[in-house]
Protein backbone atom coordinates (compact mmCIF):
# COMPACT_ATOMS: atom_id res chain seq x y z
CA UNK A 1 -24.59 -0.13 21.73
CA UNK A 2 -22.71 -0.27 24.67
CA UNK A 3 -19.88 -2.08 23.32
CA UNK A 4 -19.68 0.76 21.04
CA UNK A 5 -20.30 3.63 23.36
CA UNK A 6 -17.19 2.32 25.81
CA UNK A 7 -14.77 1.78 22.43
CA UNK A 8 -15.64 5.41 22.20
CA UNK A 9 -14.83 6.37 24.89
CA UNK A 10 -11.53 4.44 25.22
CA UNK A 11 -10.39 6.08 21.53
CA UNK A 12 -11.16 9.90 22.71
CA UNK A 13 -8.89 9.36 25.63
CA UNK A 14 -6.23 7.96 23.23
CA UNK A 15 -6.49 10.85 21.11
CA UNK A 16 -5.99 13.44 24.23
CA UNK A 17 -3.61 11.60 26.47
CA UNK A 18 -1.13 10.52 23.45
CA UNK A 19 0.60 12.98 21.40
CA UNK A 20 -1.22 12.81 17.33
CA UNK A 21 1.19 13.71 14.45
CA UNK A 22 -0.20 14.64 11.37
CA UNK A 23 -3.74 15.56 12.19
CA UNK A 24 -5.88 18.45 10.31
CA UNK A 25 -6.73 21.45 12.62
CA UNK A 26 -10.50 20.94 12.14
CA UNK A 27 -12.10 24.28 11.96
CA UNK A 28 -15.63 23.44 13.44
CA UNK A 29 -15.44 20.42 16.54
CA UNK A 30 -18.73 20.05 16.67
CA UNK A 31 -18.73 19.37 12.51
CA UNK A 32 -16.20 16.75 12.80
CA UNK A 33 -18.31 15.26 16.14
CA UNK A 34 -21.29 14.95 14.04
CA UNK A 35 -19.24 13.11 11.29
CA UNK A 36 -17.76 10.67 13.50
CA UNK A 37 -20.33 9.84 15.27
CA UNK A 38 -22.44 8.67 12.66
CA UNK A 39 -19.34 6.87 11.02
CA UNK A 40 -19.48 5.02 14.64
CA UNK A 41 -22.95 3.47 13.72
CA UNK A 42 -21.78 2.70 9.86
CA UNK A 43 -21.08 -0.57 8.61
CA UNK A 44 -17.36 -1.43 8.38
CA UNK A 45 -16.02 -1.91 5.21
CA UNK A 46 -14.39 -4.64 6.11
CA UNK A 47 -15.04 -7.78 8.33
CA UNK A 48 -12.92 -9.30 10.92
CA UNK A 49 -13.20 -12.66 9.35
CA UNK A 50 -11.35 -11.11 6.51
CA UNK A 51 -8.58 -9.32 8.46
CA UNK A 52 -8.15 -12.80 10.46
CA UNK A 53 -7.61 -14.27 6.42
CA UNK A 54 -5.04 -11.40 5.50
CA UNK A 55 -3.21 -11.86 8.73
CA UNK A 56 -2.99 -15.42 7.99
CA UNK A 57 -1.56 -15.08 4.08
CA UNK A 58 1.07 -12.33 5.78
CA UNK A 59 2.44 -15.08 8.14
CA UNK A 60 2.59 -17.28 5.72
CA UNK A 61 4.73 -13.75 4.01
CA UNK A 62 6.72 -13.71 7.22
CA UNK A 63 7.59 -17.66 6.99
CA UNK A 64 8.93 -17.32 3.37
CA UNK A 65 6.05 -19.32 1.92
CA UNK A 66 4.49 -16.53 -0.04
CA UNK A 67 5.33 -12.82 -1.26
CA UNK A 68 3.31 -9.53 -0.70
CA UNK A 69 2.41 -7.79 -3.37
CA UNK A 70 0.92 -4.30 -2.70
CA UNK A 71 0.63 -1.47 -4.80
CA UNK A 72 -2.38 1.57 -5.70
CA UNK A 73 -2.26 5.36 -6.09
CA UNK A 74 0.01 7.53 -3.67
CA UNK A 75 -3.21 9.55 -3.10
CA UNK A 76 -6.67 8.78 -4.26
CA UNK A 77 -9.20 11.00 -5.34
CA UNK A 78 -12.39 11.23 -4.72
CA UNK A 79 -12.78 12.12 -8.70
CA UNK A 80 -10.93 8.92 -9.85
CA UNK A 81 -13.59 6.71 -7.69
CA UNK A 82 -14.74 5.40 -11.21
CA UNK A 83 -15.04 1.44 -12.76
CA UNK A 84 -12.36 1.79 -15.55
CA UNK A 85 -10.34 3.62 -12.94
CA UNK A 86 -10.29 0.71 -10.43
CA UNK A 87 -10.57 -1.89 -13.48
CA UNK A 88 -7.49 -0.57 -14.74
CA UNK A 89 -5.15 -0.54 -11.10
CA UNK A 90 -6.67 -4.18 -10.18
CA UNK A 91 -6.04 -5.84 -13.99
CA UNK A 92 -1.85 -4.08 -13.08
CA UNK A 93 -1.93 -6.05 -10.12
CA UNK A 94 -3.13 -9.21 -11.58
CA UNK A 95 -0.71 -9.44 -14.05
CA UNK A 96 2.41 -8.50 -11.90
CA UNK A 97 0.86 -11.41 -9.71
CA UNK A 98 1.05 -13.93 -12.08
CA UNK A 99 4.76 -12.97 -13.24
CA UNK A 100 5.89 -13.10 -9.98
CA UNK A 101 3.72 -16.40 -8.47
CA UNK A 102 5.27 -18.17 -11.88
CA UNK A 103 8.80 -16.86 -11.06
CA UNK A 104 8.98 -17.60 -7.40
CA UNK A 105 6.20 -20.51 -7.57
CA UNK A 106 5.11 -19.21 -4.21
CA UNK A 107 1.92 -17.58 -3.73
CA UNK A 108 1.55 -13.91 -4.18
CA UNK A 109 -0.63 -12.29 -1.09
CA UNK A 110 -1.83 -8.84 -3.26
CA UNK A 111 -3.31 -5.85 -1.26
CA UNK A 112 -4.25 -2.92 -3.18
CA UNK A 113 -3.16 0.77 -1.52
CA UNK A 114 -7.07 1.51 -2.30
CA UNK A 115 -10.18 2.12 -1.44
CA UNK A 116 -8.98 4.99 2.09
CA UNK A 117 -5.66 5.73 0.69
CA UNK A 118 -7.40 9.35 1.10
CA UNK A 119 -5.02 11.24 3.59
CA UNK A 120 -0.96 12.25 3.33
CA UNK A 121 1.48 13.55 6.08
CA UNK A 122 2.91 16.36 4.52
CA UNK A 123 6.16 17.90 5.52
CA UNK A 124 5.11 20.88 6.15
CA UNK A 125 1.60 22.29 7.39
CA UNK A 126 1.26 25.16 4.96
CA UNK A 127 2.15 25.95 1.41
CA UNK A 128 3.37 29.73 0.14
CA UNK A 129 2.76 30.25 -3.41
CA UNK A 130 4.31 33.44 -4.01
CA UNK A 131 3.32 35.99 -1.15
CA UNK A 132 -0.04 33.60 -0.02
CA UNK A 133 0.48 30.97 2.28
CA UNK A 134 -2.35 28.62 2.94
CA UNK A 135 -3.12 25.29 4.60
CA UNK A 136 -1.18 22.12 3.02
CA UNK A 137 -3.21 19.61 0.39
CA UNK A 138 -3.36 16.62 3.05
CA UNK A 139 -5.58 14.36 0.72
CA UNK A 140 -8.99 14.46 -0.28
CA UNK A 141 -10.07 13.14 2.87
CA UNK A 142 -8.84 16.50 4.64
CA UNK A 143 -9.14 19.35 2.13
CA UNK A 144 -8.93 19.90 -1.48
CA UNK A 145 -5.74 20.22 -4.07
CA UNK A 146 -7.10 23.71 -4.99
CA UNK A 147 -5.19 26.46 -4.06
CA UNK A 148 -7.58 28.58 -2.83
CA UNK A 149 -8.33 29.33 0.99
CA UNK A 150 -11.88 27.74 0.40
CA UNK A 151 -10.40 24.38 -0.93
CA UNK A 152 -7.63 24.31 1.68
CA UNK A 153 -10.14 24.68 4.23
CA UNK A 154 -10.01 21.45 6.59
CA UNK A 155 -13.62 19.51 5.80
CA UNK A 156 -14.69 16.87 7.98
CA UNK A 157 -17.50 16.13 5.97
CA UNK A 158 -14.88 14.94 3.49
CA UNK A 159 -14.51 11.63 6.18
CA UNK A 160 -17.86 10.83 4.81
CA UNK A 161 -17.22 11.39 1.58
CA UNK A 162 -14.16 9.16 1.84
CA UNK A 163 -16.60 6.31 3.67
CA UNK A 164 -18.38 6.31 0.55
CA UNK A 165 -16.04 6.41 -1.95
CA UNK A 166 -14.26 3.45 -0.17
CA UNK A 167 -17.34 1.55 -0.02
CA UNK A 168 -18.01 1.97 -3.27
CA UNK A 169 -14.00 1.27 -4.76
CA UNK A 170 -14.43 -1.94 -2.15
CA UNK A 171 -17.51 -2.85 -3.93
CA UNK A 172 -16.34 -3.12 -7.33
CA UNK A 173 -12.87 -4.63 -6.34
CA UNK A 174 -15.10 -7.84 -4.85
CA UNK A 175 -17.04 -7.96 -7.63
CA UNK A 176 -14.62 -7.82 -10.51
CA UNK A 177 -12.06 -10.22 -8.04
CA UNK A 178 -15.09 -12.93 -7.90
CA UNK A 179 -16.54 -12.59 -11.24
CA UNK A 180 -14.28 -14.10 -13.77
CA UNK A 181 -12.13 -10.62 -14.36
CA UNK A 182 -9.17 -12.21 -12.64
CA UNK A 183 -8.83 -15.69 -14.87
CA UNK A 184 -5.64 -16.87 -14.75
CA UNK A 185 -6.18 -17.24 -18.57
CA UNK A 186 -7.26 -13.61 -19.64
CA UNK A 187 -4.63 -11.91 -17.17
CA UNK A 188 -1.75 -14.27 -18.95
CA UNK A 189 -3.56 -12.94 -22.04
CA UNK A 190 -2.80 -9.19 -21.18
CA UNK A 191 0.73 -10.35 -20.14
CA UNK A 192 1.21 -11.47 -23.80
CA UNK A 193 0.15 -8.32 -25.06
CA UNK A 194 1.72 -6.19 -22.73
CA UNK A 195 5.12 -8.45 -24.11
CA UNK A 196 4.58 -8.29 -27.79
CA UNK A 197 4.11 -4.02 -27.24
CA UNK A 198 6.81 -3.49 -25.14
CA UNK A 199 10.54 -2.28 -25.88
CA UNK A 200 12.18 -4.47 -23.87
CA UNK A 201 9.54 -7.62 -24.67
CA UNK A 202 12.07 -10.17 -26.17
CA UNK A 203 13.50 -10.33 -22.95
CA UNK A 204 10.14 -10.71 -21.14
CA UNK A 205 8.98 -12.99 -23.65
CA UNK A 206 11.23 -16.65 -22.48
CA UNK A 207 9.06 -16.15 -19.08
CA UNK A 208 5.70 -15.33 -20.57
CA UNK A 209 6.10 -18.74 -22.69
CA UNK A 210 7.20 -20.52 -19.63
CA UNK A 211 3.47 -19.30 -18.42
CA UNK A 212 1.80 -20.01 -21.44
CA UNK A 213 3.54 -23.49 -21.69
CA UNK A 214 2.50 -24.23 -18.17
CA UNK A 215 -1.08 -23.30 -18.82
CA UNK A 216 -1.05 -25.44 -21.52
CA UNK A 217 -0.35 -28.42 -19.64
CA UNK A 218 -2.86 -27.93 -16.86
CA UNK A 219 -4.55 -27.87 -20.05
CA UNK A 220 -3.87 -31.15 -21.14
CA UNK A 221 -4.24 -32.50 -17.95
CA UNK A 222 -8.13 -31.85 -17.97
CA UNK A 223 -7.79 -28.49 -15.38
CA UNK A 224 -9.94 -25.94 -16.03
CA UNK A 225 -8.50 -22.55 -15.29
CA UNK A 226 -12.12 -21.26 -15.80
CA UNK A 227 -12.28 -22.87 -11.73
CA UNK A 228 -9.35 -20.24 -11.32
CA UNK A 229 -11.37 -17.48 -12.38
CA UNK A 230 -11.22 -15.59 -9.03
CA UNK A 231 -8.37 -14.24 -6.51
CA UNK A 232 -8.22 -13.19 -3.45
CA UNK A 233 -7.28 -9.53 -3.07
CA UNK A 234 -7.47 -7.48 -0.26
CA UNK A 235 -6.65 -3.56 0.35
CA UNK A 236 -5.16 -0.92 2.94
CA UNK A 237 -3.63 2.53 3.59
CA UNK A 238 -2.03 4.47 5.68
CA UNK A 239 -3.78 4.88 8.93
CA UNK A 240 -3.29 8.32 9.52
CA UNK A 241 -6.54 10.72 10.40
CA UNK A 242 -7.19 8.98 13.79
CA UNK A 243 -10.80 10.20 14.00
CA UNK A 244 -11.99 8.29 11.22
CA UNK A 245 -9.96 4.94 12.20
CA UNK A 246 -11.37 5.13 15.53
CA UNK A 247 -15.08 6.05 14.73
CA UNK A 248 -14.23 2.74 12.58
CA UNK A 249 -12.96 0.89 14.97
CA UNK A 250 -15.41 -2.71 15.78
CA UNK A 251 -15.32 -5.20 18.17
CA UNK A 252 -16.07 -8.71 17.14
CA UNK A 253 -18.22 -10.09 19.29
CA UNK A 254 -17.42 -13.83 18.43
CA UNK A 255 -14.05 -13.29 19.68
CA UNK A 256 -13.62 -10.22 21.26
CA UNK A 257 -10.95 -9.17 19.20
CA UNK A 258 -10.75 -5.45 18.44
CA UNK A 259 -10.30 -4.40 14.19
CA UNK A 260 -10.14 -1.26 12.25
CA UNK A 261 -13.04 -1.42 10.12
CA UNK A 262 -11.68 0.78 7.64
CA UNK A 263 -9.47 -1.65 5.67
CA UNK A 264 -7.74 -4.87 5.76
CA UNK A 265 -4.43 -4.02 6.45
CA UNK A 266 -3.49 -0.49 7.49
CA UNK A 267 0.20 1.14 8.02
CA UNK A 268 1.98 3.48 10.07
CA UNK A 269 3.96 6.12 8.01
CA UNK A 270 7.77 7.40 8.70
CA UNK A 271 6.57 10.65 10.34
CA UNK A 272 3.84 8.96 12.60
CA UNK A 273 5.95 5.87 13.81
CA UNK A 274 6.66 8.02 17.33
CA UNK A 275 6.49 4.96 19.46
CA UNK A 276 4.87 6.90 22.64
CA UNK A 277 2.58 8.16 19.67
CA UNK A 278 -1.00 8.03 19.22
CA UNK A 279 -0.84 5.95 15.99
CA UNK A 280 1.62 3.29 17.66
CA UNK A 281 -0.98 3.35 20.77
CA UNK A 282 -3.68 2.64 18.42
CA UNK A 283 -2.06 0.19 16.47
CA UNK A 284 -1.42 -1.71 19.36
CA UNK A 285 -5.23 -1.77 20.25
CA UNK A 286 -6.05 -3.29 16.94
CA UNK A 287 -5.81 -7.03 15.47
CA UNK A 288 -5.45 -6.51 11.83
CA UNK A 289 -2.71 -7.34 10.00
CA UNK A 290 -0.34 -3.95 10.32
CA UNK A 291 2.64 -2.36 9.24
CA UNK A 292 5.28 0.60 9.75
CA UNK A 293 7.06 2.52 7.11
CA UNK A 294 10.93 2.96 8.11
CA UNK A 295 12.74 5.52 6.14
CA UNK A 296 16.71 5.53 6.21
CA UNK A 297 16.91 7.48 10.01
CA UNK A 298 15.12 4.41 11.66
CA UNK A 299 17.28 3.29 14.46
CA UNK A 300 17.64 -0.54 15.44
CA UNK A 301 16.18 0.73 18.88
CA UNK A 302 13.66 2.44 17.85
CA UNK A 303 12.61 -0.71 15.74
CA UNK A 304 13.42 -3.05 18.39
CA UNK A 305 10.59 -0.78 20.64
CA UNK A 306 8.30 -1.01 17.92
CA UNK A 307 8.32 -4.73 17.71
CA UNK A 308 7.82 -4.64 21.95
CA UNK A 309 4.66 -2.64 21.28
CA UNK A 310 3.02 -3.67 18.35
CA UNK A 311 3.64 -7.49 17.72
CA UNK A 312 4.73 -7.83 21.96
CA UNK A 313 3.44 -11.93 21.43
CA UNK A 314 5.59 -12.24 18.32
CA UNK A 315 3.27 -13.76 16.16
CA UNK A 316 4.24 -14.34 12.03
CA UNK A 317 1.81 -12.39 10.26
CA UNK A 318 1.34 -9.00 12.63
CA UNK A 319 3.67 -6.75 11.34
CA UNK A 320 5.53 -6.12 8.36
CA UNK A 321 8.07 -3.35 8.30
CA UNK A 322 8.28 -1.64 4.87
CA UNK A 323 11.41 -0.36 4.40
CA UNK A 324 12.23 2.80 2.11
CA UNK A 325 15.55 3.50 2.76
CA UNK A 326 16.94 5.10 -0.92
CA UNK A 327 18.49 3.27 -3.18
CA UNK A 328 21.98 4.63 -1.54
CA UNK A 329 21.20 3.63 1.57
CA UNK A 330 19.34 0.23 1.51
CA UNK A 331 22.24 -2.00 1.28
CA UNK A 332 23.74 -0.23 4.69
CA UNK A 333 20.57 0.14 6.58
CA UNK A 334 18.74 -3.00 6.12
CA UNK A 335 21.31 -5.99 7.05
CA UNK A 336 21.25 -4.11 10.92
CA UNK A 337 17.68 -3.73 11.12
CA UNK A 338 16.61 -7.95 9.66
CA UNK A 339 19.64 -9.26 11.67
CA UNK A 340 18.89 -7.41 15.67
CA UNK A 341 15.31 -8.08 14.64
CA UNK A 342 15.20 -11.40 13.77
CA UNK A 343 17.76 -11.81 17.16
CA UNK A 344 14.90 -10.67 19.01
CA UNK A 345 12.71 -13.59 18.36
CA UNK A 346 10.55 -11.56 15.66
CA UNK A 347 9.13 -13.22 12.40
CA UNK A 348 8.26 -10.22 10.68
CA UNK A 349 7.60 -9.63 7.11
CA UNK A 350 10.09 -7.42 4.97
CA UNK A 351 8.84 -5.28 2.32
CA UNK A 352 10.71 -3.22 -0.26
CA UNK A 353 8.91 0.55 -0.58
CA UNK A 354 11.48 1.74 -3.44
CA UNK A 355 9.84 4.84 -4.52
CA UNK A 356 9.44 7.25 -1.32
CA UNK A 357 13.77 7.08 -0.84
CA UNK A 358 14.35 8.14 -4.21
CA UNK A 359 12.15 10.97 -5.28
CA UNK A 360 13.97 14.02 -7.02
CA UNK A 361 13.01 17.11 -8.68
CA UNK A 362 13.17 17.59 -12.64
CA UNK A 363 14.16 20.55 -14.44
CA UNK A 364 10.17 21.36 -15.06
CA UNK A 365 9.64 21.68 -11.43
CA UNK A 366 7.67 18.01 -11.57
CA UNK A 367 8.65 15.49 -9.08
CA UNK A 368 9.76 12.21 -10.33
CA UNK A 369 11.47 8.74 -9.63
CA UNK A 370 13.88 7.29 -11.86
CA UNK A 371 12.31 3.92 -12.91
CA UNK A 372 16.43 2.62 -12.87
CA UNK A 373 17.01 3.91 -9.46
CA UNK A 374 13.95 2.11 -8.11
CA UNK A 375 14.82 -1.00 -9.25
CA UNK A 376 18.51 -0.74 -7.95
CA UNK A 377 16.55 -0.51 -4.50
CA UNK A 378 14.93 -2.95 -5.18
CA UNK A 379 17.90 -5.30 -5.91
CA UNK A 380 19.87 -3.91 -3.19
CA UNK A 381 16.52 -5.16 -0.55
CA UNK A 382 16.65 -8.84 -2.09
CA UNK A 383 21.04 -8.64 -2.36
CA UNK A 384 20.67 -8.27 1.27
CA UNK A 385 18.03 -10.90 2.63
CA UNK A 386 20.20 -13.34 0.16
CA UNK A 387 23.39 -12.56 1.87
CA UNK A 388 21.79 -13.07 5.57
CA UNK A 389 19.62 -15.88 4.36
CA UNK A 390 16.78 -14.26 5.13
CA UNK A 391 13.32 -14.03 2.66
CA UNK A 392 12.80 -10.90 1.03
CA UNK A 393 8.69 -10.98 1.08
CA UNK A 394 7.59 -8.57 -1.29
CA UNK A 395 7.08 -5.24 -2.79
CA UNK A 396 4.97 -1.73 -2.05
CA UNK A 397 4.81 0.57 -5.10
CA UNK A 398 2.99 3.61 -6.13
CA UNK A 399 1.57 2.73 -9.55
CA UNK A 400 -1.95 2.96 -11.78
CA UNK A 401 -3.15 1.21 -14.45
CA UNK A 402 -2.96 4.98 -16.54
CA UNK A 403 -0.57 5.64 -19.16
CA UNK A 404 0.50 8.51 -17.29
CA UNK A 405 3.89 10.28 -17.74
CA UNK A 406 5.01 10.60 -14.00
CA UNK A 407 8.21 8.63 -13.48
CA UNK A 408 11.19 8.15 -16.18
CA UNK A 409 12.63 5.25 -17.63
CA UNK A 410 11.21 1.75 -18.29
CA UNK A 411 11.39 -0.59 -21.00
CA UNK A 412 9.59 2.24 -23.20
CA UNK A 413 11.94 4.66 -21.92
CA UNK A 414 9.82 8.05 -20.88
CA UNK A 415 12.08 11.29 -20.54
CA UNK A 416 11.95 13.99 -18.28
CA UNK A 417 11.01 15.89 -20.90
CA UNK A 418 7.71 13.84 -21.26
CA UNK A 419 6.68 14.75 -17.64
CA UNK A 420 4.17 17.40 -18.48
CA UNK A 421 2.22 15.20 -20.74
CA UNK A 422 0.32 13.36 -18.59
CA UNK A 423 1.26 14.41 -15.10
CA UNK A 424 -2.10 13.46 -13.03
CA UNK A 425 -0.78 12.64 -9.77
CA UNK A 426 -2.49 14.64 -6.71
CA UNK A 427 0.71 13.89 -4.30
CA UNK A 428 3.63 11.98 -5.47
CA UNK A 429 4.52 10.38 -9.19
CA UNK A 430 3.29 6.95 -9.97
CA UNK A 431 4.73 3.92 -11.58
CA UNK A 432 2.72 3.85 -14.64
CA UNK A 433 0.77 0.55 -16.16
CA UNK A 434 4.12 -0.55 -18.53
CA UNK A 435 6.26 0.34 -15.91
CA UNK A 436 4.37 -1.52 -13.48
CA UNK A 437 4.59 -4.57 -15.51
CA UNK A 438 8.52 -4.20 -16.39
CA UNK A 439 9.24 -4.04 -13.21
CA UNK A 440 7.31 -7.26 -12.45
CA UNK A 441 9.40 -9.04 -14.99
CA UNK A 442 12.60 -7.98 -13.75
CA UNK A 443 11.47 -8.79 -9.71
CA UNK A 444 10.88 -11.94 -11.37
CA UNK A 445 14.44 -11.89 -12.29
CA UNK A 446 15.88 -11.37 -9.00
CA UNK A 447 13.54 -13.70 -7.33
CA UNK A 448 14.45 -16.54 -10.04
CA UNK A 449 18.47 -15.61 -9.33
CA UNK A 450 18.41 -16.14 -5.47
């Protein structure tokens, strides 16, 4: 207890003597007080042991042994906390796994953006529709999508809320992960159906035999892939609302090492990556594997700074730098950022975010991404690490297992017309399940090509 009463104590000084972008104006102190403090006395959702595990699979990332694999919802909801719901986004991930672990015969690290992915900067604090203005929608964690001055009403009983809606996503994700749902048999199952469904499946199909075929001969060779029935699989978001990190925030008292109980791996966002910030500051506190989104603006300096503060010992496996830069952009920006970087002695990982630099606006009024344009990022982030001989370790998407109708193109070829069909999204548009998949196929592709 008093462990936990000077961590305290060290975090509300953070929060007033650094300067805190993105935070909710909390209408009631004394609310959010009583929320925190019994989140202080909660069990994390996650254990240090586990964050020591994740930080070892991202330096193997960082080495070019192995390839990250993270994808989830742009914002969760505290609605679509249901079974088929997280069934649906963890079976996606499994079978874009096992296209791209076959294709690059490296292991694939996979960390879900779920379970806390509750909160979103938004670029602007309020929202004017027609002659009423009211607070932004910053994520069920903060408010709700409603707009109604009730809904948009800052709730910090909503950080309890998101606890338990965490907990429980957490829950089922370890279950389903250790109970035979992730066979290496069943998921190259769904890969054959996805295949034999899809528009652009007779080009899929050479690798998906090449899978099949080497199943087979494990096979033959008296392996049971019933023993490979489970996978690791870990999860994360964007550390934003500093009150709930910090009243998460545990010290391990085997090694004295300081985690954020609130998820495995956690990131810093493009409009919180101030580096006299209070999110860098906290960061920097923390052992867990991190990471920091950089957006096309980010200067070598400023990234050279961030390395100083965040991974200061230089150890593969700290910090990954996700880099959304546009499809434009990413084959101008990157090769500056990898090469002063890696001249400063930093093994990093580098991660491909190819959906935040290319959202547009359709004719409907619907946001969208351009499934084509995405993947042209995409190429553009592994074009680069192949001309400087560097290893392009992975992918971050926004994606569900739904069939919604979010994003265009893809093997099955959705129009912007076809936007208001199934347009579910509570932030930004979403990758759906076929997408998801075609674009694991034709990573594959690139990887195979390098």
């Amino acid at each position: 207890m008093e462990v936990l009463e000077r961590q305290t104590a060290e975090f509300a000084e953070l929060r007033r003597t650094f300067p805190a972008a993105q935070q909710p104006d909390w209408p009631d102190p004394a609310a959010l007080r009583d929320v925190t403090d019994g989140l202080a006395t909660a069990a994390p959702l996650v254990t240090a042991r586990e964050c020591a595990d994740l930080r070892e699979r991202m330096a193997a990332v960082a080495r070019g042994e192995a390839i990250l694999l993270q994808g989830g919802d742009c914002a969760e909801t505290f609605a679509q906390v249901t079974a088929d719901s997280v069934r649906r986004k963890l079976k996606t991930l499994l079978q874009m796994a096992v296209v791209l672990t076959h294709a690059t015969a490296l292991p694939v690290v996979k960390v879900g953006r779920m379970a806390g992915q509750y909160a979103k900067p938004r670029s602007s604090p309020v929202e004017r529709q027609g002659e009423v203005t009211l607070p932004s929608y910053r994520g069920d964690a903060v408010n709700g999508l409603e707009f109604t001055a009730a809904a948009r009403r800052p709730d910090p009983a909503r950080l309890r809320t998101m606890y338990e809606a965490s907990a429980s996503t957490l829950g089922l994700v370890r279950s389903l992960t250790t109970g035979g749902f992730a066979g290496l048999s069943q998921v190259h199952a769904w890969n054959r159906g996805f295949v034999a469904r899809s528009r652009a499946g007779e080009r899929y199909e050479a690798l998906a035999d090449e899978i099949g075929r080497s199943l087979a001969f494990m096979h033959a060779c008296g392996i049971d892939t019933r023993e490979l029935g489970t996978a690791e699989f870990y999860v994360s978001h964007e550390g934003l609302l500093l009150d709930y990190e910090t009243a998460l925030t545990r010290t391990d008292p085997e090694t004295g090492r300081v985690h954020a109980g609130s998820g495995h791996l956690l990131w810093i966002g493009e409009r919180t990556r101030q580096v006299d910030g209070a999110h860098v500051e906290f960061f920097s506190r923390i052992s867990n594997p991190i990471a920091v989104k950089l957006g096309p603006s980010a200067a070598a300096d400023d990234v050279l700074r961030l390395v100083d503060r965040l991974d200061p010992h230089r150890e593969p496996g700290r910090l990954t730098f996700v880099v959304r830069a546009g499809a434009e952009r990413v084959r101008d920006v990157l090769p500056v950022l990898v090469e002063k970087v890696g001249a400063e002695g930093a093994q990093v990982c580098w991660v491909s975010d190819p959906m935040h630099g290319n959202t547009t606006t359709a004719p409907s009024g619907h946001k969208t991404r351009r499934f084509e344009t995405v993947l042209d990022e995409l190429r553009g982030f592994v074009e680069v690490h192949r001309a400087l001989g560097t290893h392009p370790g992975g992918i971050h998407v926004e994606l569900t297992g739904d069939d919604v109708t979010e994003c265009v193109g893809g093997g099955n070829a959705l129009l912007a017309e076809d936007l208001p069909v199934r347009y579910e999204t509570a932030c930004d548009p979403r990758l759906n399940h076929t997408q998801s998949l075609d674009l694991a196929f034709l990573l594959a592709e690139m990887y195979r090509d390098r």
